[in-house]
PDB file of N, CA and C in Angstrom:
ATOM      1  N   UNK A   1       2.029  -4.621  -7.434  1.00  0.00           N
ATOM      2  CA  UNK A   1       1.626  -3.614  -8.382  1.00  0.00           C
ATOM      3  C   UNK A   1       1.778  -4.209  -9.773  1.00  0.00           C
ATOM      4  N   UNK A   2       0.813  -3.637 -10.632  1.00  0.00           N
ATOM      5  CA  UNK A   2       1.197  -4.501 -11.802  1.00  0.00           C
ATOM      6  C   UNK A   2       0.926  -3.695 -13.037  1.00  0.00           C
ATOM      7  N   UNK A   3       1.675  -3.293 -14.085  1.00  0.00           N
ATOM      8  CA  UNK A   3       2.056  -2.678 -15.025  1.00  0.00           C
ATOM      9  C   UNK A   3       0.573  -2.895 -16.142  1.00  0.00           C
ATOM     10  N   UNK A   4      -0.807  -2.666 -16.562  1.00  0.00           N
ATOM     11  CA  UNK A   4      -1.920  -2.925 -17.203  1.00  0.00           C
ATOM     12  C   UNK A   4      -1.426  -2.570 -18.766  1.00  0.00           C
ATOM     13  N   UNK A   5      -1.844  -2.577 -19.385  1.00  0.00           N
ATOM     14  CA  UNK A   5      -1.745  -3.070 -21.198  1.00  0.00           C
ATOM     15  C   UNK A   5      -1.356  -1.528 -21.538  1.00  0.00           C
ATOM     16  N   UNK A   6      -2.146  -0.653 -21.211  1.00  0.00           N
ATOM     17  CA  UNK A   6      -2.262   0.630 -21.139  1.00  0.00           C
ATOM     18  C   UNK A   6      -1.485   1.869 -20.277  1.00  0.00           C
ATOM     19  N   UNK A   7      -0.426   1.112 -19.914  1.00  0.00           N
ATOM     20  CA  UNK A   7       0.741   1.796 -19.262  1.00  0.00           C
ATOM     21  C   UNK A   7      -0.290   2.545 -17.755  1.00  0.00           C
ATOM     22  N   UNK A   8      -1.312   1.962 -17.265  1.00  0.00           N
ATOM     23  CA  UNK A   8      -1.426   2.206 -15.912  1.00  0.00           C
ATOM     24  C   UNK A   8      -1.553   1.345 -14.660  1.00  0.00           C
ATOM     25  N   UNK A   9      -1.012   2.181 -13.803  1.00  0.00           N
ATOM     26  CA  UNK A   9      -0.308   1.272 -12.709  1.00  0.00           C
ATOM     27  C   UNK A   9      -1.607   1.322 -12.096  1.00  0.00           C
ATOM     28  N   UNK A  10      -2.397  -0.084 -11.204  1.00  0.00           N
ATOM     29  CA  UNK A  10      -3.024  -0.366 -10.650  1.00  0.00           C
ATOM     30  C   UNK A  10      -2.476  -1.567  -9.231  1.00  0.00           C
ATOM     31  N   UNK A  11      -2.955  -0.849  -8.336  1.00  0.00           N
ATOM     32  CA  UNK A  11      -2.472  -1.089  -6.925  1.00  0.00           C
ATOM     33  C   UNK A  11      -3.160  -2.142  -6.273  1.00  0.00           C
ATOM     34  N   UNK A  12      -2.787  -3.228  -5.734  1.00  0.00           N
ATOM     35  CA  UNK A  12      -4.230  -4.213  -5.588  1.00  0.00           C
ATOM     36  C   UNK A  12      -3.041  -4.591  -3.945  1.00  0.00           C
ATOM     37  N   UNK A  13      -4.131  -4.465  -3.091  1.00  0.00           N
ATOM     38  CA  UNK A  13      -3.278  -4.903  -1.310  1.00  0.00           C
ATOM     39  C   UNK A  13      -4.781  -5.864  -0.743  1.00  0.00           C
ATOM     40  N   UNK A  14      -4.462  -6.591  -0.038  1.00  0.00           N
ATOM     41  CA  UNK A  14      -5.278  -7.421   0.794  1.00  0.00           C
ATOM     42  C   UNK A  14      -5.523  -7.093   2.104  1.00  0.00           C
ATOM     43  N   UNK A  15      -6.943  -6.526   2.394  1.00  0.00           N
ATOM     44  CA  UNK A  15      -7.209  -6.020   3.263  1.00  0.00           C
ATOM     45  C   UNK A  15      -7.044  -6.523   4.584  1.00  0.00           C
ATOM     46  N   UNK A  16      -6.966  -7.872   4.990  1.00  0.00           N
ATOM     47  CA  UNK A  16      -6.649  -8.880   5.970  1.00  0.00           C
ATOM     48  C   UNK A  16      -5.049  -8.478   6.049  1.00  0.00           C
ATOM     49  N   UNK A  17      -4.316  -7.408   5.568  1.00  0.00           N
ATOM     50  CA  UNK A  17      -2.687  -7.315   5.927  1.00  0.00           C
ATOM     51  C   UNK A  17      -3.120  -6.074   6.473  1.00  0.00           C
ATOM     52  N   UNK A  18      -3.632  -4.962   7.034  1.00  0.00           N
ATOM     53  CA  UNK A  18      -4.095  -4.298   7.479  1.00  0.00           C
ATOM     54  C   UNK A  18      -4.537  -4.635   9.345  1.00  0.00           C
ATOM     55  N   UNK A  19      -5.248  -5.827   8.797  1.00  0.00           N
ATOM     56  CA  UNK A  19      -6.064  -6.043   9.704  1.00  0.00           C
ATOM     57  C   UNK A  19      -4.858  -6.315  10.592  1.00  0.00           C
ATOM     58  N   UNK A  20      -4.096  -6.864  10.066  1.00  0.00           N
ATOM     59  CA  UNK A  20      -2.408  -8.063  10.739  1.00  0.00           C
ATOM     60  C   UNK A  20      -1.650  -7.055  11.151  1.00  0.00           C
ATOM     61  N   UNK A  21      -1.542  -5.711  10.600  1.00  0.00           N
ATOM     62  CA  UNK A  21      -0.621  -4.595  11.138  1.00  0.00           C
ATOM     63  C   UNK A  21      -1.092  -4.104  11.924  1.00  0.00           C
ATOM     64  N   UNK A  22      -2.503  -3.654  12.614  1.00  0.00           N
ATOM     65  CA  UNK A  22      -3.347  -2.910  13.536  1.00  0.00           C
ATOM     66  C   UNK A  22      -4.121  -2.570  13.068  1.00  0.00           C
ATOM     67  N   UNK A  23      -5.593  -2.457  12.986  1.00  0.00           N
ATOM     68  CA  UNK A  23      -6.443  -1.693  12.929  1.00  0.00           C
ATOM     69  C   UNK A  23      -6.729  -0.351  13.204  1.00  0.00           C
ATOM     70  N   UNK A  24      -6.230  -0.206  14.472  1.00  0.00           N
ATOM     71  CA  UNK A  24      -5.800   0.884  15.180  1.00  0.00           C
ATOM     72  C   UNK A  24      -4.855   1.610  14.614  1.00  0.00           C
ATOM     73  N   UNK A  25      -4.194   1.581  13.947  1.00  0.00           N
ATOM     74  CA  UNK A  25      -3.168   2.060  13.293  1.00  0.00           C
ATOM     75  C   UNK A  25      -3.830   2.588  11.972  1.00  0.00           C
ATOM     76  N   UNK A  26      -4.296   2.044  11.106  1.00  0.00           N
ATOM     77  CA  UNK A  26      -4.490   2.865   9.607  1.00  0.00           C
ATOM     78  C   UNK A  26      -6.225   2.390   9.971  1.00  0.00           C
ATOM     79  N   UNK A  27      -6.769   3.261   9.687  1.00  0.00           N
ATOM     80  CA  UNK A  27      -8.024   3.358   9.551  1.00  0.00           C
ATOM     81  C   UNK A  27      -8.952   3.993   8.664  1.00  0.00           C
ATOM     82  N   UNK A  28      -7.822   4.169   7.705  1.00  0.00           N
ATOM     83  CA  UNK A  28      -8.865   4.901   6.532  1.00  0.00           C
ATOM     84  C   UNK A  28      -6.998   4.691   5.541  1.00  0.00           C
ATOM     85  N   UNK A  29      -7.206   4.488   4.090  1.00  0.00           N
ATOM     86  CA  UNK A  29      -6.724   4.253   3.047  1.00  0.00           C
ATOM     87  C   UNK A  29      -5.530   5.082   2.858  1.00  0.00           C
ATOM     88  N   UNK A  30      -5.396   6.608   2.682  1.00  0.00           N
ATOM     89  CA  UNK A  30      -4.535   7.441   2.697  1.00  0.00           C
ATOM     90  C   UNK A  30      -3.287   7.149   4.075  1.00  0.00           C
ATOM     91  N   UNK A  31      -3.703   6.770   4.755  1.00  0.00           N
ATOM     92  CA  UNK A  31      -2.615   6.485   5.506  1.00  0.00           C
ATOM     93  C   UNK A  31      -1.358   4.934   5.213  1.00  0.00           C
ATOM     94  N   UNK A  32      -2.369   4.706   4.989  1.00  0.00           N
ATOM     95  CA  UNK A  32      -1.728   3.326   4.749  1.00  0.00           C
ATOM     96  C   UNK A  32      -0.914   3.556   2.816  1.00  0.00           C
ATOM     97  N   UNK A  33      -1.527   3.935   2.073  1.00  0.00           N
ATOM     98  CA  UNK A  33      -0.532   4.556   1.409  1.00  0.00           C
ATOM     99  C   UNK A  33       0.472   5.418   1.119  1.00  0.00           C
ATOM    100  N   UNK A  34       0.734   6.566   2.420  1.00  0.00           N
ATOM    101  CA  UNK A  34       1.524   6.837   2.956  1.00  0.00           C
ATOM    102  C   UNK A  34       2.712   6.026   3.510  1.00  0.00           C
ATOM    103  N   UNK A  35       2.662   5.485   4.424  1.00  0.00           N
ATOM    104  CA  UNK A  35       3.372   4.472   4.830  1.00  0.00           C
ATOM    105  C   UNK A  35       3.773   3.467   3.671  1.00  0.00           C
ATOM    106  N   UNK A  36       2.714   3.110   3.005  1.00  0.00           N
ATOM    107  CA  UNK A  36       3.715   2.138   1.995  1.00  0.00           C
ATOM    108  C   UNK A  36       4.446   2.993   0.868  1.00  0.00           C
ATOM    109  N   UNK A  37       4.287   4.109   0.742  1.00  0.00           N
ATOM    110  CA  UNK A  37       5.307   5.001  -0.168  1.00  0.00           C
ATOM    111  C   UNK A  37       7.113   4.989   0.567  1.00  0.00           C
ATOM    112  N   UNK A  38       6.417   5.259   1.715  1.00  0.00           N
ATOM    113  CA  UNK A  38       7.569   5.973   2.994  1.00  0.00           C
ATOM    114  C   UNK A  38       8.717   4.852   2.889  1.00  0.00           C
ATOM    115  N   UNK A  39       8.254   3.614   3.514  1.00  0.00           N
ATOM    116  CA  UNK A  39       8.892   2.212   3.582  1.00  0.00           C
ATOM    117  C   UNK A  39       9.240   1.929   2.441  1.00  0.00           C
ATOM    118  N   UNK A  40       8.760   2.020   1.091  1.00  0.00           N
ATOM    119  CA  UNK A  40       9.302   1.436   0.098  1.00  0.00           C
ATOM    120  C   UNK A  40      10.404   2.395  -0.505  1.00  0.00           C
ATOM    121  N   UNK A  41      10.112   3.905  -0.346  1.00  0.00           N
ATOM    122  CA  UNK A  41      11.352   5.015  -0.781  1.00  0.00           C
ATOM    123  C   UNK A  41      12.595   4.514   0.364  1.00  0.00           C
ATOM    124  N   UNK A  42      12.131   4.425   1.536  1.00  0.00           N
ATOM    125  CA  UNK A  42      13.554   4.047   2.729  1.00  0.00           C
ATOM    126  C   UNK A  42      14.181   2.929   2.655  1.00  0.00           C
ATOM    127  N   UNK A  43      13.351   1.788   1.989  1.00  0.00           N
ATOM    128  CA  UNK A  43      14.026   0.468   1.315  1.00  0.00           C
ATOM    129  C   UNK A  43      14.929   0.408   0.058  1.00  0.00           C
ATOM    130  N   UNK A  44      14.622   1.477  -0.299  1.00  0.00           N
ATOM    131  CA  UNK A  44      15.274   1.480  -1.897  1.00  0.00           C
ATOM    132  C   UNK A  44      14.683   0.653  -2.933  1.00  0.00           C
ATOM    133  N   UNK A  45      13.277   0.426  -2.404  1.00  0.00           N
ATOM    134  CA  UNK A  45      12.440  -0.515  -3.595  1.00  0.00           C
ATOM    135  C   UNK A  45      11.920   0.473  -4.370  1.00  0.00           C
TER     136      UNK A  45
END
């Protein structure tokens, strides 16, 4: 994630890490940002 000039946060993920977690698994965008909210609040990141 990276902090832009203009104090907005823009999200940039590589779609080939998707592909590496399941396909079957997230298949549309909202999920998969779900999960990376979830994991990163339970990590303490």
């Amino acid at each position: 994630m990276k902090i832009e000039k203009d104090n907005k946060l823009r999200l940039q993920f590589d779609i080939h890490t998707i592909e590496h977690l399941g396909v079957q698994m997230y298949k549309t965008l909202p999920p998969v940002l779900s999960e990376l909210i979830s994991n990163s609040y339970d990590a303490d990141a």
